[in-house]
Protein backbone atom coordinates (compact mmCIF):
# COMPACT_ATOMS: atom_id res chain seq x y z
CA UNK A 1 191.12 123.56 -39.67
CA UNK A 2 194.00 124.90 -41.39
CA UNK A 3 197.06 123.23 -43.09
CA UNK A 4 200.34 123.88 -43.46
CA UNK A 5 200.70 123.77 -47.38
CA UNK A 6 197.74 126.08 -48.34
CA UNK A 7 197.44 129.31 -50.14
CA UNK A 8 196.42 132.29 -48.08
CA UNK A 9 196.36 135.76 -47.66
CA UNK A 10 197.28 138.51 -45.48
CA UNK A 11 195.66 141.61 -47.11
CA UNK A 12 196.63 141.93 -49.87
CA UNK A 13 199.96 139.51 -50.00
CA UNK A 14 199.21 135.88 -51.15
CA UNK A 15 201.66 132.95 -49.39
CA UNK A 16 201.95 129.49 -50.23
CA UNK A 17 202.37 128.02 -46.53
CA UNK A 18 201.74 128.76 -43.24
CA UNK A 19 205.31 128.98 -41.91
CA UNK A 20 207.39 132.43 -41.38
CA UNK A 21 210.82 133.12 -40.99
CA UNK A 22 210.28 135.15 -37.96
CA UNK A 23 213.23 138.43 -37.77
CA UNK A 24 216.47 138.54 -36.41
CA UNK A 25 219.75 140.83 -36.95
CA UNK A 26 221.83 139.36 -39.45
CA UNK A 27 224.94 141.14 -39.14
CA UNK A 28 225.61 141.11 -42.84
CA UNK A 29 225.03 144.53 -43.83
CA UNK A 30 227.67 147.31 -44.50
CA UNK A 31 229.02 149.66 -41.13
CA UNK A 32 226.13 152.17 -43.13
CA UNK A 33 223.49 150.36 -43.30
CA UNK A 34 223.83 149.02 -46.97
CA UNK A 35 222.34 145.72 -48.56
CA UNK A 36 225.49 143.26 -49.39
CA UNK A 37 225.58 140.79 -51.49
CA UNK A 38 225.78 138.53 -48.71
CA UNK A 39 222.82 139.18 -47.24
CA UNK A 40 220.74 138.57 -50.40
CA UNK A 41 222.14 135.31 -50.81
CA UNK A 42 221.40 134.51 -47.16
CA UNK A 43 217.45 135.96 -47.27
CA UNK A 44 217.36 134.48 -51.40
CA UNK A 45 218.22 130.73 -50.01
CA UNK A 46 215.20 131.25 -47.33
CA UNK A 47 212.82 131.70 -50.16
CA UNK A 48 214.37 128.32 -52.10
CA UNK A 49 214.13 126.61 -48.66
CA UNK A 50 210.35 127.11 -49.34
CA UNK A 51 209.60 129.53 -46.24
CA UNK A 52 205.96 131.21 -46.97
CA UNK A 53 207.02 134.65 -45.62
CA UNK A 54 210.25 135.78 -44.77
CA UNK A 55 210.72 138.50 -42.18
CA UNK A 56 214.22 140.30 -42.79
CA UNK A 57 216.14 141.49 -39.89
CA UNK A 58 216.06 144.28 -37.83
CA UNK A 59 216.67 147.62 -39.43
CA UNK A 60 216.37 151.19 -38.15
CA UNK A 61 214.53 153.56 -39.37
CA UNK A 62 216.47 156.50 -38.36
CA UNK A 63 219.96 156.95 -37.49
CA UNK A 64 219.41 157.61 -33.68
CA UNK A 65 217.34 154.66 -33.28
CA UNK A 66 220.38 152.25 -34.63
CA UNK A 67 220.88 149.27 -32.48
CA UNK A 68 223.98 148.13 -32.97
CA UNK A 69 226.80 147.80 -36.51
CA UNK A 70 225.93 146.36 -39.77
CA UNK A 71 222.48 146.34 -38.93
CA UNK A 72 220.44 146.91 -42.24
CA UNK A 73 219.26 150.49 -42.59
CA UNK A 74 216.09 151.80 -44.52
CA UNK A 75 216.80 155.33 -42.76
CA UNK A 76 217.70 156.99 -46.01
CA UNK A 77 216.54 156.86 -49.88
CA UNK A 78 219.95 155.73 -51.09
CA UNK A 79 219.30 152.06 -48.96
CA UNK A 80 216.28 151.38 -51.56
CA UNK A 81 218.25 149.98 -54.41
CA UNK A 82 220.39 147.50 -52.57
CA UNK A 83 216.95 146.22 -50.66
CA UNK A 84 215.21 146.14 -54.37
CA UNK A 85 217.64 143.48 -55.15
CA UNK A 86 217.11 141.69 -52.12
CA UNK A 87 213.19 141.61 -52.80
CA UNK A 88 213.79 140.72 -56.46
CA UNK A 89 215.82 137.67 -55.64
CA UNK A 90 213.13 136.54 -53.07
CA UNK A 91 210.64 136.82 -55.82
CA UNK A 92 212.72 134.98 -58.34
CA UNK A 93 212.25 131.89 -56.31
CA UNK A 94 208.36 133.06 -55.68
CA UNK A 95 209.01 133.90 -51.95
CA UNK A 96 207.99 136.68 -50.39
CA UNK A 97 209.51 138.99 -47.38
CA UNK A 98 208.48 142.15 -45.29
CA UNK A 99 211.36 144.41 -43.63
CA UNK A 100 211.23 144.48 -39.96
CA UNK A 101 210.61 147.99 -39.07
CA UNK A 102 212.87 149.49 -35.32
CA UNK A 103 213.93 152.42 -33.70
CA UNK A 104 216.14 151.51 -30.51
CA UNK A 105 214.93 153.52 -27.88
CA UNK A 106 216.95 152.30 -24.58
CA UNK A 107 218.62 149.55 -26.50
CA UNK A 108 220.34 151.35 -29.05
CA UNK A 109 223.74 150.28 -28.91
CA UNK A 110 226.10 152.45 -30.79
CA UNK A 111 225.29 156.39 -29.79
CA UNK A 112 228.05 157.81 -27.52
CA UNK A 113 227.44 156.72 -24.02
CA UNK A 114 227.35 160.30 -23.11
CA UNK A 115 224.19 161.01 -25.09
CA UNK A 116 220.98 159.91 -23.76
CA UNK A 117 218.96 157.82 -25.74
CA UNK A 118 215.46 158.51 -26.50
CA UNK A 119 212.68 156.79 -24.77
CA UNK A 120 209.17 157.49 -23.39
CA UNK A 121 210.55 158.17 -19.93
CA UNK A 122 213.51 158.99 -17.89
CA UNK A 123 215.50 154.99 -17.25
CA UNK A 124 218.61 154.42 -15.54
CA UNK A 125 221.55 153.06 -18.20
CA UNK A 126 221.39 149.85 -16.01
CA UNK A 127 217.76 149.18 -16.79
CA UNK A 128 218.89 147.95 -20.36
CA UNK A 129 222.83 148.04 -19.37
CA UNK A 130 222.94 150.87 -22.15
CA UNK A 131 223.24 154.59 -21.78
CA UNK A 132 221.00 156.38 -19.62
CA UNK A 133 217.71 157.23 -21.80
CA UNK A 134 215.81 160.50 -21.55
CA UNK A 135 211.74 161.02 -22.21
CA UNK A 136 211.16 161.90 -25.85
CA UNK A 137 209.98 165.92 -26.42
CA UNK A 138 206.06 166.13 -28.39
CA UNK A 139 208.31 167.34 -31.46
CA UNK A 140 210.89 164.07 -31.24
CA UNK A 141 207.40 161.79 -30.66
CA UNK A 142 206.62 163.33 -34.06
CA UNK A 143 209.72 162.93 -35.50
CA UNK A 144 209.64 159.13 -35.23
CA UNK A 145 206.48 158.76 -36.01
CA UNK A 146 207.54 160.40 -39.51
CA UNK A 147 210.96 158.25 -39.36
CA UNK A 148 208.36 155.17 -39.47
CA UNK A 149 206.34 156.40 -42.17
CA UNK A 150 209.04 157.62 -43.90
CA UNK A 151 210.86 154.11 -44.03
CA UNK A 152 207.51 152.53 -45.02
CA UNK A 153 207.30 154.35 -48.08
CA UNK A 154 210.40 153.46 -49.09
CA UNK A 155 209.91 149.55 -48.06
CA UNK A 156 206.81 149.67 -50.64
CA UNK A 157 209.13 151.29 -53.44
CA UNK A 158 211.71 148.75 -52.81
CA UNK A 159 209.43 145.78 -53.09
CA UNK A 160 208.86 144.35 -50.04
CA UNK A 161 204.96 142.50 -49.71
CA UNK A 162 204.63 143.92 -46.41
CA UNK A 163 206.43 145.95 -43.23
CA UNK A 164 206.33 144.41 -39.60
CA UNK A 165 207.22 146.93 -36.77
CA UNK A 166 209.04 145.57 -33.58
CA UNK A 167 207.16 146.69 -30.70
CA UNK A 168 208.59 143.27 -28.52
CA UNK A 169 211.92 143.01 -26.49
CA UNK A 170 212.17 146.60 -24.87
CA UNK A 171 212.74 148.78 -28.39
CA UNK A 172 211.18 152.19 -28.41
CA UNK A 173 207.32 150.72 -29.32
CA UNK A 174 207.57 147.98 -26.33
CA UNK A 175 209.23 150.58 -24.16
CA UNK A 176 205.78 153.03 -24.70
CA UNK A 177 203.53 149.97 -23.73
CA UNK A 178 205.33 148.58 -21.26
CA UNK A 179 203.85 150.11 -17.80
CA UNK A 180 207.74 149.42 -16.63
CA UNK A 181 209.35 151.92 -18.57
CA UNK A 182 206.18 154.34 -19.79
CA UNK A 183 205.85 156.35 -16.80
CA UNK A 184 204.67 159.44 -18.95
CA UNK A 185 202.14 161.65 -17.62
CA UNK A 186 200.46 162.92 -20.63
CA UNK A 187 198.79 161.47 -23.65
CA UNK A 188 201.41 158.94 -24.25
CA UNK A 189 201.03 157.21 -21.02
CA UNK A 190 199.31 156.82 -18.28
CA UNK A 191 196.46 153.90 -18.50
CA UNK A 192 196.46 151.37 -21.12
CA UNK A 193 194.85 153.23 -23.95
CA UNK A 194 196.98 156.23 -23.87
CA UNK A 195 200.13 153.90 -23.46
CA UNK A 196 198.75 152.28 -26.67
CA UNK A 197 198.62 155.87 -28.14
CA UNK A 198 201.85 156.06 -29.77
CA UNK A 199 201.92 152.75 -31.41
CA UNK A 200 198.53 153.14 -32.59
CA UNK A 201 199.26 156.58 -34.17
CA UNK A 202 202.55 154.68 -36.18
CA UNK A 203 199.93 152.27 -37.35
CA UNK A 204 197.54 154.72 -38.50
CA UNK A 205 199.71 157.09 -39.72
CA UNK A 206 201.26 154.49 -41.91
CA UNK A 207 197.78 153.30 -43.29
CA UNK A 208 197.73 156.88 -44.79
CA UNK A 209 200.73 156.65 -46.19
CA UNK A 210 201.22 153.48 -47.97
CA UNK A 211 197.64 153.19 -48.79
CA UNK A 212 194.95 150.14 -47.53
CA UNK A 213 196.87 147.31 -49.37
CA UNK A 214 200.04 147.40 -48.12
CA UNK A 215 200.07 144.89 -45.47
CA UNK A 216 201.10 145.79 -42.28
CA UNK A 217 202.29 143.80 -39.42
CA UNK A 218 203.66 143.86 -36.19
CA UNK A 219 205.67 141.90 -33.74
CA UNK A 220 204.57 142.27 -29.84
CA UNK A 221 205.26 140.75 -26.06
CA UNK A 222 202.30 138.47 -25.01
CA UNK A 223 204.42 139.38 -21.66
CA UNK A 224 206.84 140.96 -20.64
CA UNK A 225 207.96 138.53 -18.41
CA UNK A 226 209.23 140.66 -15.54
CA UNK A 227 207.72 142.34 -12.70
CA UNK A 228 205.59 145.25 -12.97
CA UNK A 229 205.62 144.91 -16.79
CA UNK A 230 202.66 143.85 -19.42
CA UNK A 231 200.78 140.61 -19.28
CA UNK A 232 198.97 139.10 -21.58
CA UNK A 233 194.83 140.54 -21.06
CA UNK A 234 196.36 143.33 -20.94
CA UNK A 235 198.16 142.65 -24.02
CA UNK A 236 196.09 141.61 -26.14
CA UNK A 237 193.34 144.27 -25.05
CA UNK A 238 196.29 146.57 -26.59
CA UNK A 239 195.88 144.53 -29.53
CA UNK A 240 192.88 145.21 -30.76
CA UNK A 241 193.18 148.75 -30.49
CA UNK A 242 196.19 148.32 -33.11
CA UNK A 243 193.43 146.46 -34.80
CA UNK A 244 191.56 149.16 -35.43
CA UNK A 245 194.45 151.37 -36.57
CA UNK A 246 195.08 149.25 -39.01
CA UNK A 247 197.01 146.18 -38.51
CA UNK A 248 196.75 143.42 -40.63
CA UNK A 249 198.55 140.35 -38.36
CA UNK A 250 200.74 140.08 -35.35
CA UNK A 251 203.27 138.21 -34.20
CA UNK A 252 203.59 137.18 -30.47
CA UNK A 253 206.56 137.00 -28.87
CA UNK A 254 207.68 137.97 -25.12
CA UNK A 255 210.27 139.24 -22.79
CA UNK A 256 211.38 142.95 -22.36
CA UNK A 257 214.92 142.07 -21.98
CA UNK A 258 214.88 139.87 -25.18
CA UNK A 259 213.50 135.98 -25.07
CA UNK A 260 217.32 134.81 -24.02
CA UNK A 261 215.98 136.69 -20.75
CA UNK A 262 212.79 134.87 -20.11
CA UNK A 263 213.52 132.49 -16.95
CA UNK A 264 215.28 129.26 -18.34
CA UNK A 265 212.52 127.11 -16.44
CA UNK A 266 210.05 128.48 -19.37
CA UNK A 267 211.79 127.99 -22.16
CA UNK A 268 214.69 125.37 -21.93
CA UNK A 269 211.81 122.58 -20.54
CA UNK A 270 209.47 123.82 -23.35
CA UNK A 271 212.51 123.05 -25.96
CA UNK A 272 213.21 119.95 -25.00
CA UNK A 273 209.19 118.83 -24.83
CA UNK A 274 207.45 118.95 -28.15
CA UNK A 275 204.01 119.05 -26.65
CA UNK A 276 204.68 122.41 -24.52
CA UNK A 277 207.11 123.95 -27.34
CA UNK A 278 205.42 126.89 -28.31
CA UNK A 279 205.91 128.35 -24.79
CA UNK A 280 204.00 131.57 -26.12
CA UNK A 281 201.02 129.80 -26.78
CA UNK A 282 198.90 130.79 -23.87
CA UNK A 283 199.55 134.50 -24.53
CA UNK A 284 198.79 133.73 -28.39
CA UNK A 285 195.35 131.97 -27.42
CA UNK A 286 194.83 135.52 -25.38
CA UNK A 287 195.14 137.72 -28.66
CA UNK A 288 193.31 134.96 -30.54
CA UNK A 289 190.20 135.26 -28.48
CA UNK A 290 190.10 139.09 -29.14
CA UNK A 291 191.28 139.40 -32.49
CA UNK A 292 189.86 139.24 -35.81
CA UNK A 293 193.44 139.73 -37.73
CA UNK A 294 196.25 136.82 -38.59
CA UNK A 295 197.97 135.45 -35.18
CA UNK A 296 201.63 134.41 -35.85
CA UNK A 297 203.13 132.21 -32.95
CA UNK A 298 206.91 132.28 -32.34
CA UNK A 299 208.92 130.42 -30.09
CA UNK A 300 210.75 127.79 -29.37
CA UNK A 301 208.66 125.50 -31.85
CA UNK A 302 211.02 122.87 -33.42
CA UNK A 303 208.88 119.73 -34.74
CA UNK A 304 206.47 119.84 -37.88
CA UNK A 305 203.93 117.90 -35.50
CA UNK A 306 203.40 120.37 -33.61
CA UNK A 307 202.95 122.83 -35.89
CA UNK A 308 200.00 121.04 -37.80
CA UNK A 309 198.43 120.57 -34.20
CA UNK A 310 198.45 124.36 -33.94
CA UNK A 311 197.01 124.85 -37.22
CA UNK A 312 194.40 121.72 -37.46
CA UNK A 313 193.13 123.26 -33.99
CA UNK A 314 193.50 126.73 -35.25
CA UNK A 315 194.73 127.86 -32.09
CA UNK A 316 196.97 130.63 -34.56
CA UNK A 317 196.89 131.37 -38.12
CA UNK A 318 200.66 130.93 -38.96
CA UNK A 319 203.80 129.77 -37.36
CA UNK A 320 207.36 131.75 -37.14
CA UNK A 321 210.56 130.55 -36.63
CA UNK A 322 214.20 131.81 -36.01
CA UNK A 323 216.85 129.60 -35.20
CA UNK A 324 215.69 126.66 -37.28
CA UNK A 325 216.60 128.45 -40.57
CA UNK A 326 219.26 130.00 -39.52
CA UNK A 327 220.53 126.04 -38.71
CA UNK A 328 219.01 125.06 -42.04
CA UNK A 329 217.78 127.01 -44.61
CA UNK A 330 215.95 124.22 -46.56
CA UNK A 331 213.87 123.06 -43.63
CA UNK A 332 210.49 123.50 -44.95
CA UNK A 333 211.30 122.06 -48.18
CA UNK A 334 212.30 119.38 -46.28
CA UNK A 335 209.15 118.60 -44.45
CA UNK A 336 207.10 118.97 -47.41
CA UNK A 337 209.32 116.39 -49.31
CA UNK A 338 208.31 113.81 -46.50
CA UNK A 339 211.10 114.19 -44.07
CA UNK A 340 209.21 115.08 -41.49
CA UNK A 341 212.34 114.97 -38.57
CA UNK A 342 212.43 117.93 -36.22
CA UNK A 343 214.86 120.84 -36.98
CA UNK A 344 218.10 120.07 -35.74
CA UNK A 345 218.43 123.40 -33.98
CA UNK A 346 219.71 122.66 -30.55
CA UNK A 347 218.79 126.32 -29.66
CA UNK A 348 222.44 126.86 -28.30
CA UNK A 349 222.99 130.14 -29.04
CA UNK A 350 225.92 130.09 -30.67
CA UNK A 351 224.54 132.12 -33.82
CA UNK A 352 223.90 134.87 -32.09
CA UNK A 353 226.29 134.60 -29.70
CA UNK A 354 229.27 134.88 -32.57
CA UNK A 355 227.47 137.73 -34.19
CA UNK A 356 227.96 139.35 -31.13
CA UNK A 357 232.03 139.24 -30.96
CA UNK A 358 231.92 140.68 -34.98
CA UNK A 359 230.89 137.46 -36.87
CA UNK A 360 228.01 137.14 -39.34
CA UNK A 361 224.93 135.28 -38.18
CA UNK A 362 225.01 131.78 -38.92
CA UNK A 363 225.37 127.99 -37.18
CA UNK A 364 228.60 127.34 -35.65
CA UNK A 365 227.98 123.85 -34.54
CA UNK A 366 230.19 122.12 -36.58
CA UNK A 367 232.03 125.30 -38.05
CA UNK A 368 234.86 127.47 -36.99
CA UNK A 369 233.44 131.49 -36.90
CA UNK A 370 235.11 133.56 -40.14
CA UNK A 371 235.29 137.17 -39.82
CA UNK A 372 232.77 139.19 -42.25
CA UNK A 373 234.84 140.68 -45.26
């Protein structure tokens, strides 16, 4: 059985609990990409909240695979000193973080709406309510491929413990699984192993790069949740091929549109009932069965029962979280001091919602939104 407050290890990266700070876009960063001060101080108070592993936000790995504005950029070499002091302050209060690894695909956001955006096939603008998106060229496959390892390399230089790619919620990796938007007729798509092609070549081709320590993890749909798209066998079959290439955990998530677009009789019951709150746990059990590597569960998981439930029946290896921190920082410190009351995330919305309309990320329950300076 495993506990919450234990020492373990995911390759070569040691953590002191079992709970993650699972990635979202901050909106804190400059209009280039550029650490600010006040994203450290938001990421440093998640590591004196006592989170195990904190999973930074977003970031793009190349300019045409930006998702939207002051998203946090590792794209270029100049972005390594402002995310060296963001790692350095985490590891002043002996946390430590990986950099969420992205390139848009169909949802980047900010690219002229006359310029198609790259993705493994030919989609409609509607299908993601973006521009329409073209299928990538061998030599742009490449080119991403390099963008990944590329931004890697720098991660490692600029401290982080670990990288974890976003192939979940329709970006570029999700869109190659995905049988709903890889229609591809060569070696990138097709059946299940050559839609796993691409991905697996990103994992492999950063193994090479930033050597077998470097930890290496990656956030995936246990389903897509829409028709025609990937379920969880099929899933987690994918899985273990990324295994192979070299992954060291995963993170299950699900919905191609984003979780706010899973069907609200999944997820708003599951919120509200702490037995059936992890409402990715079946999928998770799926890639547990198969897998060999750490299984981190996301979703919708609220109550510090719960999560020892998970862990005592070792039905996953850690537990990740959003929302909860964003609500309160502290929370795990919290727990461990013997409050032991749920998070007090209501799951609204609202943080993300005001991010959206040009504020930073952060509660608004009881605040009024301020502009970011």
């Amino acid at each position: 059985m495993f506990q919450i407050f234990e020492n373990t290890r995911i390759g070569n990266m040691v953590l002191k609990n079992r709970i993650v700070r699972s990635a979202t876009w901050e909106n804190r960063a400059t209009d280039e990409g550029f650490v600010t001060d006040g994203l450290i101080d938001f990421t440093a108070e998640l590591a004196r909240g006592g989170v195990g592993l904190i999973i930074t936000g977003i970031s793009y790995v190349s300019e045409e695979g930006r998702i939207t504005f002051r998203q946090t950029g590792i794209h270029r070499d100049e972005c390594i000193s402002g995310l060296k002091r963001l790692t350095d302050e985490v590891h002043r209060y002996g946390g430590r973080v990986a950099v969420q690894l992205a390139y848009g695909g169909g949802k980047s956001r900010i690219l002229q709406p006359e310029k198609p955006l790259l993705a493994p096939s030919d989609m409609e603008g509607e299908f993601f309510g973006k521009a329409p998106s073209r299928a990538m060229t061998p030599d742009e496959i490449e080119s991403v491929k390099e963008a990944f390892c590329k931004a890697a390399l720098r991660a490692r230089e600029a401290g982080f413990d670990a990288v974890e790619l976003h192939a979940a919620h329709g970006y570029l990796l999700s869109e190659f699984l995905s049988p709903l938007c890889n229609r591809r007729e060569d070696e990138y798509g097709g059946d299940l192993r050559r839609r796993a092609r691409f991905v697996a070549e990103v994992i492999e081709d950063i193994r090479r790069t930033v050597g077998p320590d470097f930890p290496i993890l990656m956030k995936v749909n246990g389903d897509d949740f829409v028709d025609g798209g990937i379920k969880a066998t099929e899933a987690a079959e994918m899985a273990s091929i990324f295994e192979m290439a070299g992954l060291d955990a995963i993170e299950i998530s699900g919905g191609l549109f984003g979780p706010d677009r899973i069907p609200k009789d999944l997820i708003r019951r599951s919120i509200r009932n702490p037995e059936t709150s992890a409402f990715f746990l079946p999928q998770a059990e799926e890639f547990k069965e198969r897998l060999n590597i750490a299984i981190i569960l996301v979703g919708g998981i609220r109550a510090v029962e719960m999560i020892e439930r998970l862990l005592f029946e070792e039905k996953v290896d850690y537990v990740a979280m959003c929302r909860p921190f964003i609500r309160e920082p502290g929370l795990v410190n919290r727990w461990k001091s013997g409050d032991r009351a749920p998070s007090t995330c209501q799951t609204c919305g609202r943080c993300l919602l005001k991010a959206f309309q040009g504020h930073k990320v952060q509660c608004y329950r009881h605040r009024k939104p301020v502009a970011e300076s």
